[in-house]
Protein backbone atom coordinates (compact mmCIF):
# COMPACT_ATOMS: atom_id res chain seq x y z
CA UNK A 1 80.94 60.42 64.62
CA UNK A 2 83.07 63.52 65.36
CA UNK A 3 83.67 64.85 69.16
CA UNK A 4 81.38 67.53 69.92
CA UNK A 5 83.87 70.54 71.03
CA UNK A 6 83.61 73.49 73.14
CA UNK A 7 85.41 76.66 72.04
CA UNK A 8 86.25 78.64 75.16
CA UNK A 9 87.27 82.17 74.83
CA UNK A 10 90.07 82.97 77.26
CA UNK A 11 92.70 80.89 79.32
CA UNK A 12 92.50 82.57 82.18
CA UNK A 13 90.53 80.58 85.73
CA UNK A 14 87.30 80.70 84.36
CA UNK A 15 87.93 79.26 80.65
CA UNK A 16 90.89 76.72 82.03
CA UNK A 17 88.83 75.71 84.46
CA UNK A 18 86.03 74.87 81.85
CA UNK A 19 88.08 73.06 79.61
CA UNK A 20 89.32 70.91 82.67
CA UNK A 21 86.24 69.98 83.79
CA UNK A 22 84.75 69.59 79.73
CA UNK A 23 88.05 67.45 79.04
CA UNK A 24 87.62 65.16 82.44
CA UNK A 25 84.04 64.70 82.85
CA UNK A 26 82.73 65.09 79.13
CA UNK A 27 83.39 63.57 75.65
CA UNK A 28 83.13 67.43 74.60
CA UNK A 29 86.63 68.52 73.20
CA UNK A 30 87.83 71.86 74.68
CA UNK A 31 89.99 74.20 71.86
CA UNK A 32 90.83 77.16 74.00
CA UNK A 33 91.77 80.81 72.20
CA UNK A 34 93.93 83.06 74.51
CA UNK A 35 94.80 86.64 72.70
CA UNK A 36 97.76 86.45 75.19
CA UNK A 37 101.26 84.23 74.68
CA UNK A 38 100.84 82.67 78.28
CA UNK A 39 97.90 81.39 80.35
CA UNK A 40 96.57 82.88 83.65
CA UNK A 41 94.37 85.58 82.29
CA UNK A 42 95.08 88.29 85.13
CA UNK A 43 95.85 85.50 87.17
CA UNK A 44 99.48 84.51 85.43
CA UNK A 45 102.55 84.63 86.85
CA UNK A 46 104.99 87.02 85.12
CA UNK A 47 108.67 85.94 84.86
CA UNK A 48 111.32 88.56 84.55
CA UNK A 49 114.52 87.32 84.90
CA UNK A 50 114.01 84.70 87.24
CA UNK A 51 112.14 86.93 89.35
CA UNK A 52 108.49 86.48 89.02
CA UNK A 53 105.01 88.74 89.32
CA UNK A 54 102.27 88.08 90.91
CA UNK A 55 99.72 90.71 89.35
CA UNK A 56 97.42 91.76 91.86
CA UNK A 57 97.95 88.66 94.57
CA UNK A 58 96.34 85.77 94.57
CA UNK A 59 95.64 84.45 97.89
CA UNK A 60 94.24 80.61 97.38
CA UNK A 61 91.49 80.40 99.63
CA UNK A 62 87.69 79.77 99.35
CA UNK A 63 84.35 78.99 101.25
CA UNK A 64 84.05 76.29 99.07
CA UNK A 65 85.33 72.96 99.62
CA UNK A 66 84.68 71.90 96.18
CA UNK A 67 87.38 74.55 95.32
CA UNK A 68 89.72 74.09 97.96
CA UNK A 69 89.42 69.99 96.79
CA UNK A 70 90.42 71.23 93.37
CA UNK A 71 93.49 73.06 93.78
CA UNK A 72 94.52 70.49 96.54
CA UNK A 73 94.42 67.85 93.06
CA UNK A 74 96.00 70.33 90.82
CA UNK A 75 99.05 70.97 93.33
CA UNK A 76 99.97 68.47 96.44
CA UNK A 77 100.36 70.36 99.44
CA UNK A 78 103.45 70.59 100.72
CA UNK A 79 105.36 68.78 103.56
CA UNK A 80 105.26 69.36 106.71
CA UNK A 81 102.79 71.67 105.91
CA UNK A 82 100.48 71.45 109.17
CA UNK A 83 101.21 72.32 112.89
CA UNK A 84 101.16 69.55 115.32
CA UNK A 85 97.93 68.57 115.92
CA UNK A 86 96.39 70.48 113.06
CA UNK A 87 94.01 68.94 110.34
CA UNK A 88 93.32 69.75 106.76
CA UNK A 89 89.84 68.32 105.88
CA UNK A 90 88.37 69.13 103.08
CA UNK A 91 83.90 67.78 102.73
CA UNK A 92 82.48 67.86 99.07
CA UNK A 93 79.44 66.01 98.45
CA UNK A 94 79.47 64.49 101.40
CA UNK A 95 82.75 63.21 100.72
CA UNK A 96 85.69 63.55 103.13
CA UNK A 97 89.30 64.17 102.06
CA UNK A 98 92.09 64.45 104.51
CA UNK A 99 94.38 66.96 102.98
CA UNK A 100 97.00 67.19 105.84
CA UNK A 101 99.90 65.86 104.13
CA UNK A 102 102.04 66.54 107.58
CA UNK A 103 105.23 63.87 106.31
CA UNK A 104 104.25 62.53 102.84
CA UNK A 105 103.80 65.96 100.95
CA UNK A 106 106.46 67.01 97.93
CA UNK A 107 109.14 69.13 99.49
CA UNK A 108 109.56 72.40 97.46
CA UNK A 109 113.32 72.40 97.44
CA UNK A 110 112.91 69.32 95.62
CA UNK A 111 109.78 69.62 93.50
CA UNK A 112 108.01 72.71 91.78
CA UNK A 113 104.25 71.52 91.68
CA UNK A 114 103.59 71.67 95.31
CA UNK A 115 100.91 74.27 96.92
CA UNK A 116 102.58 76.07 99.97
CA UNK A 117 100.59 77.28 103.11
CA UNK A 118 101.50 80.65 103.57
CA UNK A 119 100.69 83.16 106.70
CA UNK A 120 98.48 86.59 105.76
CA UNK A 121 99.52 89.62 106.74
CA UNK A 122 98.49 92.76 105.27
CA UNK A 123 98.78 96.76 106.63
CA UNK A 124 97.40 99.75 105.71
CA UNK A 125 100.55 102.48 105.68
CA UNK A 126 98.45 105.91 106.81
CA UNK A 127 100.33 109.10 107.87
CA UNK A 128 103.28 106.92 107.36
CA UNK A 129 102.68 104.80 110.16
CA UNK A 130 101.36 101.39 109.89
CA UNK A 131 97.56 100.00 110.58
CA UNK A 132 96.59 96.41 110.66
CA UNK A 133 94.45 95.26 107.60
CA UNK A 134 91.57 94.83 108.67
CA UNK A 135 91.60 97.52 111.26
CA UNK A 136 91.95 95.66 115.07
CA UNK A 137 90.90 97.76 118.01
CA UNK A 138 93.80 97.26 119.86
CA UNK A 139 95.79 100.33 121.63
CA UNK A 140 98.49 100.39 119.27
CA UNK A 141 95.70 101.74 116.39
CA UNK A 142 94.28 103.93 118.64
CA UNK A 143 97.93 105.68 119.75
CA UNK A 144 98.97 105.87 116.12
CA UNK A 145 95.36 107.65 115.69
CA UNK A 146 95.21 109.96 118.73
CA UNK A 147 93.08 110.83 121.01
CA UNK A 148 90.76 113.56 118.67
CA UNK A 149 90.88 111.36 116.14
CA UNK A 150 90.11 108.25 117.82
CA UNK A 151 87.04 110.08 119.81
CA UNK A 152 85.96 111.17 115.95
CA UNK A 153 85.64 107.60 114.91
CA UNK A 154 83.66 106.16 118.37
CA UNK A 155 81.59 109.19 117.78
CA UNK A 156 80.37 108.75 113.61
CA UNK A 157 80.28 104.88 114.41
CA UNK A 158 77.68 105.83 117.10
CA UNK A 159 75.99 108.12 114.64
CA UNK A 160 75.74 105.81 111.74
CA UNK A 161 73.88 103.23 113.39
CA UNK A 162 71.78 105.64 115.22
CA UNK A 163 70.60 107.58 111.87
CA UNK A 164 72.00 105.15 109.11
CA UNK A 165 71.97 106.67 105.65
CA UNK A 166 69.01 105.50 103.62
CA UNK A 167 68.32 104.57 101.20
CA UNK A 168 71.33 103.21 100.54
CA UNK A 169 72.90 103.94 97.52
CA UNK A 170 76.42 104.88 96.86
CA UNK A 171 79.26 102.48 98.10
CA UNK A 172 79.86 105.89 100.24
CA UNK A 173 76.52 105.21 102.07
CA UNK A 174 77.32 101.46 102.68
CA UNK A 175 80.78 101.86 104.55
CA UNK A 176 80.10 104.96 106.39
CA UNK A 177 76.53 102.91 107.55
CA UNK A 178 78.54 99.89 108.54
CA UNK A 179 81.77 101.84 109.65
CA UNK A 180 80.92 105.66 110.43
CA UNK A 181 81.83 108.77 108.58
CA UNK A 182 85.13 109.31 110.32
CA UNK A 183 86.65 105.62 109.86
CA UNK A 184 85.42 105.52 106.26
CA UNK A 185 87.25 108.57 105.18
CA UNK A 186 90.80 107.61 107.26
CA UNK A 187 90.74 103.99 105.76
CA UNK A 188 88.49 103.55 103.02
CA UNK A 189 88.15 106.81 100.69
CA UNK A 190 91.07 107.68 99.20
CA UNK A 191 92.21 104.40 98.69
CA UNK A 192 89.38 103.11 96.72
CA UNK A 193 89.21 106.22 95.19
CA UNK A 194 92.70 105.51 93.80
CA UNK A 195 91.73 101.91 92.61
CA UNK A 196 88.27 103.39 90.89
CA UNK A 197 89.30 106.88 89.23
CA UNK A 198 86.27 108.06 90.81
CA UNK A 199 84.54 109.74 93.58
CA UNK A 200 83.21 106.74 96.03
CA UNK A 201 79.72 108.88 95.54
CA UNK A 202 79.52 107.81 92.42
CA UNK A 203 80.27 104.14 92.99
CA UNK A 204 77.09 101.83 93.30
CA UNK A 205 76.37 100.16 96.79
CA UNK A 206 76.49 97.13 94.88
CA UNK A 207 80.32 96.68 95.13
CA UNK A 208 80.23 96.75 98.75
CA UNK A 209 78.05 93.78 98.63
CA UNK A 210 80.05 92.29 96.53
CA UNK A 211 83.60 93.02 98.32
CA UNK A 212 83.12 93.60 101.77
CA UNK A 213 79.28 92.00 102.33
CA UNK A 214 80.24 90.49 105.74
CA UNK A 215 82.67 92.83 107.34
CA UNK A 216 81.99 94.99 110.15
CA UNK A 217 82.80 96.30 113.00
CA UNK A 218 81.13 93.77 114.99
CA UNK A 219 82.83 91.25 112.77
CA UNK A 220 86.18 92.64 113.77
CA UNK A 221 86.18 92.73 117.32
CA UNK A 222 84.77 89.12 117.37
CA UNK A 223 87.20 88.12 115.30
CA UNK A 224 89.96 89.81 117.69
CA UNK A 225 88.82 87.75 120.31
CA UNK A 226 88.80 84.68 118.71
CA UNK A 227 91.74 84.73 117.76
CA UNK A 228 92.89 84.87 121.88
CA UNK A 229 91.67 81.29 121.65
CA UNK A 230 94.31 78.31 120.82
CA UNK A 231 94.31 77.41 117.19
CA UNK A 232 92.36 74.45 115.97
CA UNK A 233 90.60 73.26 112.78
CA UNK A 234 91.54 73.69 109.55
CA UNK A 235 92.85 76.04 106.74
CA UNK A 236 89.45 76.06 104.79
CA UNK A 237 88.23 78.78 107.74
CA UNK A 238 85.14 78.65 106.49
CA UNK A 239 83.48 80.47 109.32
CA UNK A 240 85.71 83.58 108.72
CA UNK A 241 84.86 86.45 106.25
CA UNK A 242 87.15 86.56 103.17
CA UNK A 243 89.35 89.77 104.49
CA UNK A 244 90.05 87.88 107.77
CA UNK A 245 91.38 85.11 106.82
CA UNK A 246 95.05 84.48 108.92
CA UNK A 247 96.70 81.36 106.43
CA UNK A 248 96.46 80.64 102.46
CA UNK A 249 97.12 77.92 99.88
CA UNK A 250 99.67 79.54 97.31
CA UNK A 251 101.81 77.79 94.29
CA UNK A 252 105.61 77.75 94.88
CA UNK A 253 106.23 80.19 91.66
CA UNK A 254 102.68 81.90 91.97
CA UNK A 255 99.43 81.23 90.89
CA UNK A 256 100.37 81.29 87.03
CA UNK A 257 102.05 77.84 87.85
CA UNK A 258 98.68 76.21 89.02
CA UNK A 259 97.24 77.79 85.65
CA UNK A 260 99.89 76.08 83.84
CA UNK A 261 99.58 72.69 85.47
CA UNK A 262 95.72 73.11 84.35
CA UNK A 263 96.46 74.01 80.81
CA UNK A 264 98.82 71.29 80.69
CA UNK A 265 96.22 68.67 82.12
CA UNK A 266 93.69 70.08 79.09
CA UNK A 267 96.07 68.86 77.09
CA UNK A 268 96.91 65.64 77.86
CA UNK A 269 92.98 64.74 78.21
CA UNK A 270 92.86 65.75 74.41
CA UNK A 271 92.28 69.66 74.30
CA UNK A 272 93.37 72.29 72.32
CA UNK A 273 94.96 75.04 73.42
CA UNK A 274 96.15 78.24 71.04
CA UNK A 275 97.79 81.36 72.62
CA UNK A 276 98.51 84.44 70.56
CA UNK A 277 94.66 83.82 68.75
CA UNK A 278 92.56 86.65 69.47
CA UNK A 279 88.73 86.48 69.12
CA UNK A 280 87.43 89.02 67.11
CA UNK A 281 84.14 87.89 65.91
CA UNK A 282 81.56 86.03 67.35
CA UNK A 283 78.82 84.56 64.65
CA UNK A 284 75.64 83.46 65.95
CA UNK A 285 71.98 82.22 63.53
CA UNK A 286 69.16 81.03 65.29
CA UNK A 287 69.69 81.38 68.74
CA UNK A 288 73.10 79.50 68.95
CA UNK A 289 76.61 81.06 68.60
CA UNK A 290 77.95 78.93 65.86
CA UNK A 291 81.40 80.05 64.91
CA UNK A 292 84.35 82.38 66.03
CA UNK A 293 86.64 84.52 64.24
CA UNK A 294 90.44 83.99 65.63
CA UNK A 295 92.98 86.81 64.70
CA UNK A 296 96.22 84.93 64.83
CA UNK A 297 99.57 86.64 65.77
CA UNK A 298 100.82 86.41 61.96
CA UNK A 299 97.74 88.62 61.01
CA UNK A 300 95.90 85.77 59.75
CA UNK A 301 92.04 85.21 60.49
CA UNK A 302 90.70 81.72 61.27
CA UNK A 303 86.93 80.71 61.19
CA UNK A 304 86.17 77.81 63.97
CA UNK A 305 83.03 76.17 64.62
CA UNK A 306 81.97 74.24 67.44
CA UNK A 307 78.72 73.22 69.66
CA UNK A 308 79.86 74.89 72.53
CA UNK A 309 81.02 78.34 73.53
CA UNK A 310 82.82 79.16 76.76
CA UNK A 311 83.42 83.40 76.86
CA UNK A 312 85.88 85.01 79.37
CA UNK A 313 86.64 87.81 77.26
CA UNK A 314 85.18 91.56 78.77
CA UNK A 315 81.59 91.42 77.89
CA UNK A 316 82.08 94.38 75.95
CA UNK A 317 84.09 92.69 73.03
CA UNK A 318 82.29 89.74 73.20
CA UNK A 319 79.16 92.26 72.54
CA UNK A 320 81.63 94.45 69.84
CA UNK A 321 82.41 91.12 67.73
CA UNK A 322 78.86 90.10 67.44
CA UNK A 323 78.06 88.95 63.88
CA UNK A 324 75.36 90.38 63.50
CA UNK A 325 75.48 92.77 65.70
CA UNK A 326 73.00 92.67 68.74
CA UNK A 327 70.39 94.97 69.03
CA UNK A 328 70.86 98.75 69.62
CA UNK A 329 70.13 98.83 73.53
CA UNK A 330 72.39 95.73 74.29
CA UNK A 331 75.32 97.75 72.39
CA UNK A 332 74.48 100.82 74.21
CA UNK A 333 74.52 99.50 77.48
CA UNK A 334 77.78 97.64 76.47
CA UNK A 335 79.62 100.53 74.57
CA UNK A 336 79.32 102.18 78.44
CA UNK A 337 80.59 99.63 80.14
CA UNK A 338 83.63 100.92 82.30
CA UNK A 339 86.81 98.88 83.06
CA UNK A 340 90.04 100.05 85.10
CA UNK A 341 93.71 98.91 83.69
CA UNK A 342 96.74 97.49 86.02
CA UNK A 343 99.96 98.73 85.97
CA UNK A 344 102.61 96.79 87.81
CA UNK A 345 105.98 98.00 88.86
CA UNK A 346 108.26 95.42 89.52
CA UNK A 347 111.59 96.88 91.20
CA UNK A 348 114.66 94.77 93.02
CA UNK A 349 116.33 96.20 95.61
CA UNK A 350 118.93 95.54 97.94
CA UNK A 351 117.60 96.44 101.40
CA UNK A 352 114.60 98.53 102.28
CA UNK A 353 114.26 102.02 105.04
CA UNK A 354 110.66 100.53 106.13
CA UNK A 355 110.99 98.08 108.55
CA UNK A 356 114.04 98.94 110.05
CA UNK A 357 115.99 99.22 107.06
CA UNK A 358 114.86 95.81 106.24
CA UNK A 359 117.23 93.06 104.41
CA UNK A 360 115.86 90.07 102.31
CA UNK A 361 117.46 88.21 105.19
CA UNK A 362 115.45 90.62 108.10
CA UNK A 363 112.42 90.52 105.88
CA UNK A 364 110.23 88.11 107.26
CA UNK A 365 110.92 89.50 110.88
CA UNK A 366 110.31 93.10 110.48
CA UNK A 367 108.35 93.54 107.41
CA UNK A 368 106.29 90.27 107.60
CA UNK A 369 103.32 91.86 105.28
CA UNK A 370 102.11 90.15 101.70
CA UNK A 371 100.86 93.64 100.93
CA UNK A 372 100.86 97.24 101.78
CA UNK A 373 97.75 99.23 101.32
CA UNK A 374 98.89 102.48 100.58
CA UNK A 375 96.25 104.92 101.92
CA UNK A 376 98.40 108.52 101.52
CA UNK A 377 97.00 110.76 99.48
CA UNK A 378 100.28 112.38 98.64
CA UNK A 379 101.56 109.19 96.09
CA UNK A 380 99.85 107.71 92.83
CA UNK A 381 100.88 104.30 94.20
CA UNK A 382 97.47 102.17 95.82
CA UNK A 383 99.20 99.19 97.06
CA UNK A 384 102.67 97.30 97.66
CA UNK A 385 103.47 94.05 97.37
CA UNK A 386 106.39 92.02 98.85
CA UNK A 387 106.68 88.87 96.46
CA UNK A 388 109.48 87.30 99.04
CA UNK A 389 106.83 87.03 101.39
CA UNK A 390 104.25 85.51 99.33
CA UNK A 391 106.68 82.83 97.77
CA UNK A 392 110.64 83.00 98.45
CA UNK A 393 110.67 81.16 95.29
CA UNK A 394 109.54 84.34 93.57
CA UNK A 395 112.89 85.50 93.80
CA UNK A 396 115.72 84.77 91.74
CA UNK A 397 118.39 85.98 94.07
CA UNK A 398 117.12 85.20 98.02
CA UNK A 399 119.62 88.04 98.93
CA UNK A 400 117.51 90.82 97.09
CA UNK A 401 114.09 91.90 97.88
CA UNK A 402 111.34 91.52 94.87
CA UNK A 403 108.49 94.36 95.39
CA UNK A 404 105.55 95.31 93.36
CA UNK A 405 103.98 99.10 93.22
CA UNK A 406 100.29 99.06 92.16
CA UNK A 407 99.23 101.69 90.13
CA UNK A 408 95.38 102.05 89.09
CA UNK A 409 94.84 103.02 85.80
CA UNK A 410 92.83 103.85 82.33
CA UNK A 411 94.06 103.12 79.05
CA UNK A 412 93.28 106.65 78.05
CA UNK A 413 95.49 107.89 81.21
CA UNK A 414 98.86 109.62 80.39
CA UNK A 415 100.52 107.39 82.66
CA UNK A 416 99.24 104.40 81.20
CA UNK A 417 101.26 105.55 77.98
CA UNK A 418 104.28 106.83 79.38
CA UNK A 419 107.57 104.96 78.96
CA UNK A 420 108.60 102.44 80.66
CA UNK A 421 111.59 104.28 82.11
CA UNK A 422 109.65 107.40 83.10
CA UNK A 423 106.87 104.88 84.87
CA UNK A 424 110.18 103.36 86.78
CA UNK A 425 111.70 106.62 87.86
CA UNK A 426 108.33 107.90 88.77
CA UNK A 427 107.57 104.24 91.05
CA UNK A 428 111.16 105.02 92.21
CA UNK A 429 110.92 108.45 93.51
CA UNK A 430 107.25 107.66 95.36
CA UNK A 431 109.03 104.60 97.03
CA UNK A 432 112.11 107.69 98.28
CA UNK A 433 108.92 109.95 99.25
CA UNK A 434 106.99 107.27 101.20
CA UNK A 435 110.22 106.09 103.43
CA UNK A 436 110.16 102.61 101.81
CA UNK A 437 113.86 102.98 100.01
CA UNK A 438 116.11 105.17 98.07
CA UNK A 439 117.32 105.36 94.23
CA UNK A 440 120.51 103.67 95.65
CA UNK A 441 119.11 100.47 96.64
CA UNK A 442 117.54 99.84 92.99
CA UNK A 443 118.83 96.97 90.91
CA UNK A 444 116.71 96.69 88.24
CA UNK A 445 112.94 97.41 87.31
CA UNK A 446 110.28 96.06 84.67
CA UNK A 447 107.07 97.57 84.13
CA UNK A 448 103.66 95.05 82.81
CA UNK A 449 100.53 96.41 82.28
CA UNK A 450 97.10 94.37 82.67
CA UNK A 451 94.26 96.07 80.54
CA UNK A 452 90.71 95.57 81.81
CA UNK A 453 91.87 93.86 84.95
CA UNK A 454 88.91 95.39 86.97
CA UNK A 455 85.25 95.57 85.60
CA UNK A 456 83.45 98.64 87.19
CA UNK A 457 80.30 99.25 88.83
CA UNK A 458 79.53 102.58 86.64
CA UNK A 459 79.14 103.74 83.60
CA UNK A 460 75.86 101.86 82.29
CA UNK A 461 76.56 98.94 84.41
CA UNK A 462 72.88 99.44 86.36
CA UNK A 463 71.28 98.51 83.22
CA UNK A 464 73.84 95.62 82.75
CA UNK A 465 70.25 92.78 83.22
CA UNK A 466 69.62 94.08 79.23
CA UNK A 467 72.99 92.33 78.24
CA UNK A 468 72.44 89.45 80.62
CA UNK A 469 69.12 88.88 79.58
CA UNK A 470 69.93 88.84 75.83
CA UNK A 471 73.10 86.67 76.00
CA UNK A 472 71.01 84.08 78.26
CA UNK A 473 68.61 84.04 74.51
CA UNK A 474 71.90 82.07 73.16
CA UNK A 475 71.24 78.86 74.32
CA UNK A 476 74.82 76.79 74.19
CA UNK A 477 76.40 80.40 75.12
CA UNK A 478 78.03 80.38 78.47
CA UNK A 479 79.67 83.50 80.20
CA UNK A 480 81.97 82.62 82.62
CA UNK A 481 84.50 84.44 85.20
CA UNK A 482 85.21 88.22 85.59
CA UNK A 483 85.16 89.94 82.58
CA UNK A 484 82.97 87.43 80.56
CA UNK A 485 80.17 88.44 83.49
CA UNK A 486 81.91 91.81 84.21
CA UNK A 487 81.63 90.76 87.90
CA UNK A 488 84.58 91.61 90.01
CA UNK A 489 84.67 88.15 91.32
CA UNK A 490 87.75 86.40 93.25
CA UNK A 491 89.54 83.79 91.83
CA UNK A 492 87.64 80.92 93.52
CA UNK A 493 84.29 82.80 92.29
CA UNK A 494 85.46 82.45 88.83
CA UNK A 495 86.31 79.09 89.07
CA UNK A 496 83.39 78.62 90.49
CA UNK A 497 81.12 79.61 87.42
CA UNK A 498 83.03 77.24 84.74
CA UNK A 499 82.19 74.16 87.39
CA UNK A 500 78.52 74.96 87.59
CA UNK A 501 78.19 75.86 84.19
CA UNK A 502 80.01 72.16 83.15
CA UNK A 503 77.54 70.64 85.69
CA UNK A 504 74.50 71.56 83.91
CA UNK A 505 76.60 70.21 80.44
CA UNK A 506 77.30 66.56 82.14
CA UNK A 507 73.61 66.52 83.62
CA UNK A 508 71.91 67.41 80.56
CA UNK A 509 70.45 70.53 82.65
CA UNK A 510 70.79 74.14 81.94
CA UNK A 511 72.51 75.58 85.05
CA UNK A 512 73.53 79.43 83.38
CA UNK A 513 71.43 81.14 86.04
CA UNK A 514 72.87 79.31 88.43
CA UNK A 515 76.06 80.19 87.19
CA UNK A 516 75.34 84.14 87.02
CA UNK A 517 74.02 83.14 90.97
CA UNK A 518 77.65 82.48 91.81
CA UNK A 519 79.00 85.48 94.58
CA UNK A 520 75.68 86.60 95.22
CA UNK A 521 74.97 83.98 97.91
CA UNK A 522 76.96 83.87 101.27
CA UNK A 523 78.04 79.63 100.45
CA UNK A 524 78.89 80.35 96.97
CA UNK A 525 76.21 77.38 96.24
CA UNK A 526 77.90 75.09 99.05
CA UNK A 527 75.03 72.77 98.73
CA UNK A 528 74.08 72.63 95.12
C-alpha cells in the first residue's frame, strides 16, 4: 500500500515547517512546490556576492517554548553563548531542556549550522536625531523633543485616557487611545503610513491588535525599570512583550540558513521538494482538494494528486486557481484582497557619516542598532538595516559595511518597475539626504524585490470570515502561515500554525480552528 502524501504549497516557515513535522511524526509523505528557486518564502536569505540579505529581519524569538525548542534542534546554539551565571531553559510539555550550551556549543568560526545570540537594538531616526525603539522616557528623548513638544505629548496622553476615542475603529483610534494624539503622530503616523500606502484612518483597529496588542505606555516605563534590576533568567523572556525584547536567537548566515537546514531534513526523512514549480490550479470534487496544477520553470504543466494539502500561497491565488471556481462572494471578497510588495536595497559601503562617521571596525560601538526606523517624512525609505550587526557573517568583506534600505511598495507603483540602477541611485541619494553616507563611500548595490510580502488589513479584508468559512468546507485543506491565512503573523506565529495543524493529523483530530486561533491569544496556545 502506497504512502499517503501531503502536497504543501510553498517552502517558506509555514509549509517547511509542515513537511518537517508530516516527514518526522507521520507516515504521510511531504512533496513541497515552491514557485521560487530557493526556500525561505520571505524568510530566505539572499546571497549577493558573498554578502547576504536578510529581507525584512528576522529576529528568532517566541513566547512559545515549543518554538524556541525547535529552532534550538534545527541549529545548536553557539558556544559560549551565555553570561556567567545565566541559564537557557526551555519547558514544553512539561518537559525541561537545558539549552545553555555555555562550553560544548559549535563555534561559528568553525561550523556554519550554529544559532547565535545576538543583542537588540533598534532606533527610530526623527528630525535626524535618534529615538530609542520603543520610546524610553528617559531625559535624553525628552531634550531631543523639547520642551513644547514634550509638554504636547504629557498633555494628549492625559487626554486620551481621560476621553478615549470610541468606538474604536481605525488603527488611528487604537494608538492615539493607548499613546495620545501628539506621540502617535511624532512616532507612529508617517511611518506606518509609509509601510501601508495608506492613511492610518483607513487602517482597521485590528492590526494594532495584532502588532502592538500589549504595548503601552505603562508597559514601557515598567519595562525601563526593570531593566535597572541585575539580569537573570533566560533568553525565552517570556514575560516581555514582543517589541521589548533586549537578546535574540539568529542563524550565522541569516534565517534562510535555518530554512535550508529544514528543507534539507525533509529530505532526508523521504520528502519531496521541487523549486521553480508554481501552483496554478487547485482542483477540488466533493469537499476535498484532490489535485494541483504545477507550472514548471520549462513551461510545462504537471497534474499531482495527493490526500493532503498544505497552502502558503496568498489566499488570493489559492482562491484564483480554484477548479471550479468558488462561488461568486468568496471570489469577490478575494479579488479585493490587498497586499503590499518589498523592495530591498542592498548597498556596501566603506564607512558611514551616522555614527560618527562610522567604520565596519567602529560599527558595533557607535552605531550598535539592527535597524533604523526611518520616521522623516522627507525620504521614500521606511527602515534601515545594518546586516553586520545582525550577523558579521553576513558580510563578505568584515572591512565594509552591508546595509539594507526598505522601501514599501505596490506592484502597480512606478518605483516598483523602475530599473534597477535608477532604484540604486535613488536609495543612494536618500542615504546623502538623511546624513547616513555619501555617493563616495558606495561599492556596489543590488536591488530584490519581495511581492506580497505584507497581507493588508483593507480592501475587503472585513469580510475575509466568507473565505475562511468556505475553505474550512474542504476538509483535508489546511491554510497555513501568512499569506495562506493573509494574517500578518511573525515568523514563530507561522510556524506555529503548520505544528498545530500536523497535531490534529498525528491525533486523528481536526485542529484547523485551532490553527486559524494561532496570534489571537496572548500564549500563542502555550498550553494546548
Amino acid at each position: 500500500m502506497s504512502k499517503a502524501k501531503a502536497l504543501i504549497i510553498g517552502a517558506g516557515p509555514a509549509g517547511l515547517t509542515a513537511a518537517h513535522e508530516l516527514a518526522t511524526r507521520t507516515d504521510i509523505k511531504p512533496i513541497i512546490f515552491e514557485a521560487d528557486t530557493q526556500v525561505g518564502g520571505i524568510s530566505r536569505t539572499v546571497n549577493y556576492k558573498g554578502n547576504r540579505i536578510d529581507i525584512g529581519g528576522h529576529r528568532f524569538f517566541s513566547k512559545s517554548d515549543r518554538v524556541m525548542d525547535w529552532w534550538a534542534q534545527i541549529l545548536p546554539l553557539e558556544a559560549g553563548a551565555v553570561e556567567a551565571g545565566e541559564t537557557i531553559t526551555i519547558s514544553y510539555q512539561n518537559k525541561s531542556r537545558d539549552l545553555s550550551g555555555a562550553s560544548d556549543g559549535p563555534d561559528p568560526d568553525v561550523t556554519d549550522e550554529v544559532m547565535l545570540v545576538r543583542s537588540r537594538v533598534s532606533r527610530i531616526l526623527f528630525g535626524r536625531k535618534f529615538y530609542d525603539y520603543p520610546i524610553k522616557f528617559a531625559p535624553k528623548t525628552f531634550r531631543n523633543l523639547g520642551l513644547a513638544r514634550t509638554l504636547r505629548i504629557i498633555g494628549s496622553y492625559g487626554k486620551a485616557r481621560l476621553m478615549p476615542i470610541r468606538p474604536e475603529v481605525t488603527l488611528r483610534d487604537f494608538i492615539i487611545n493607548r499613546f495620545g494624539r501628539a506621540l502617535y503622530e511624532t512616532f507612529f503616523k508617517n511611518y506606518t503610513e509609509k509601510v501601508w500606502g495608506v492613511p492610518c484612518r483607513e487602517i482597521p483597529a485590528d492590526w494594532g491588535a495584532q502588532r502592538i496588542k500589549g504595548v503601552s505606555i505603562t508597559g514601557l516605563i515598567l519595562h525601563g525599570i526593570k531593566k535597572l534590576r541585575p539580569r537573570r533568567g533566560s533568553i525565552s523572556q517570556k514575560g516581555v512583550e514582543t517589541s521589548l525584547i533586549e537578546r535574540f536567537l539568529y542563524p550565522k548566515h541569516g534565517p534562510g540558513q535555518l530554512w535550508e537546514v529544514v528543507a534539507r531534513k525533509v529530505q532526508e526523512a523521504g520528502g519531496e521538494l521541487h523549486l521553480g514549480h508554481r501552483v496554478i490550479k487547485v482542483h477540488h470534487e466533493a469537499g476535498r482538494i484532490t489535485a494541483v496544477d504545477v507550472l514548471r520553470d520549462d513551461g510545462t504543466v504537471e497534474t499531482h494528486h495527493g490526500d493532503l494539502v498544505f497552502s502558503s500561497m496568498p489566499v488570493q491565488e489559492l482562491i484564483g486557481g480554484w477548479q471550479p471556481e468558488a462561488p461568486k462572494p468568496v471570489r469577490e471578497v478575494s479579488d479585493g484582497l490587498s497586499y503590499r510588495d518589498f523592495i530591498t536595497v542592498g548597498v556596501l559601503l566603506k564607512r558611514l557619516t551616522l555614527g560618527q562617521g562610522a567604520t565596519a571596525a567602529t560599527l558595533a560601538e557607535r552605531l550598535p542598532d539592527n535597524w533604523i526606523y526611518v520616521q522623516e517624512p522627507d525620504v521614500k525609505v521606511g527602515r534601515l538595516q545594518l546586516f553586520n550587526n545582525w550577523s558579521p557573517y553576513l558580510v563578505a568583506d568584515p572591512e565594509t559595511i552591508w546595509m539594507g534600505l526598505e522601501y514599501f511598495v505596490n506592484e502597480s507603483d512606478d518605483f516598483w518597475q523602475s530599473a534597477d540602477e535608477d532604484i540604486i541611485a535613488f536609495a543612494v541619494k536618500e542615504l546623502e539626504q538623511l546624513g547616513v553616507s555619501t555617493p563616495e563611500d558606495l561599492l556596489d548595490a543590488v536591488v530584490v524585490r519581495t511581492k506580497k510580502a505584507y497581507p493588508a488589513y483593507f480592501g475587503s479584508y472585513e469580510r475575509f470570515d466568507v473565505i475562511r468559512d468556505y475553505v474550512m468546507e474542504f476538509d483535508n485543506l489546511y491554510c497555513v502561515g501568512r499569506n495562506g491565512m493573509h494574517r500578518y503573523n511573525n515568523q514563530d506565529h507561522s510556524i506555529l500554525t503548520a505544528m498545530v495543524a500536523v497535531d490534529g493529523i498525528a491525533s486523528g483530530q481536526d485542529t484547523r480552528a485551532e490553527t486559524w486561533a494561532v496570534n489571537t491569544e496572548q500564549d500563542y496556545h502555550e498550553g494546548k
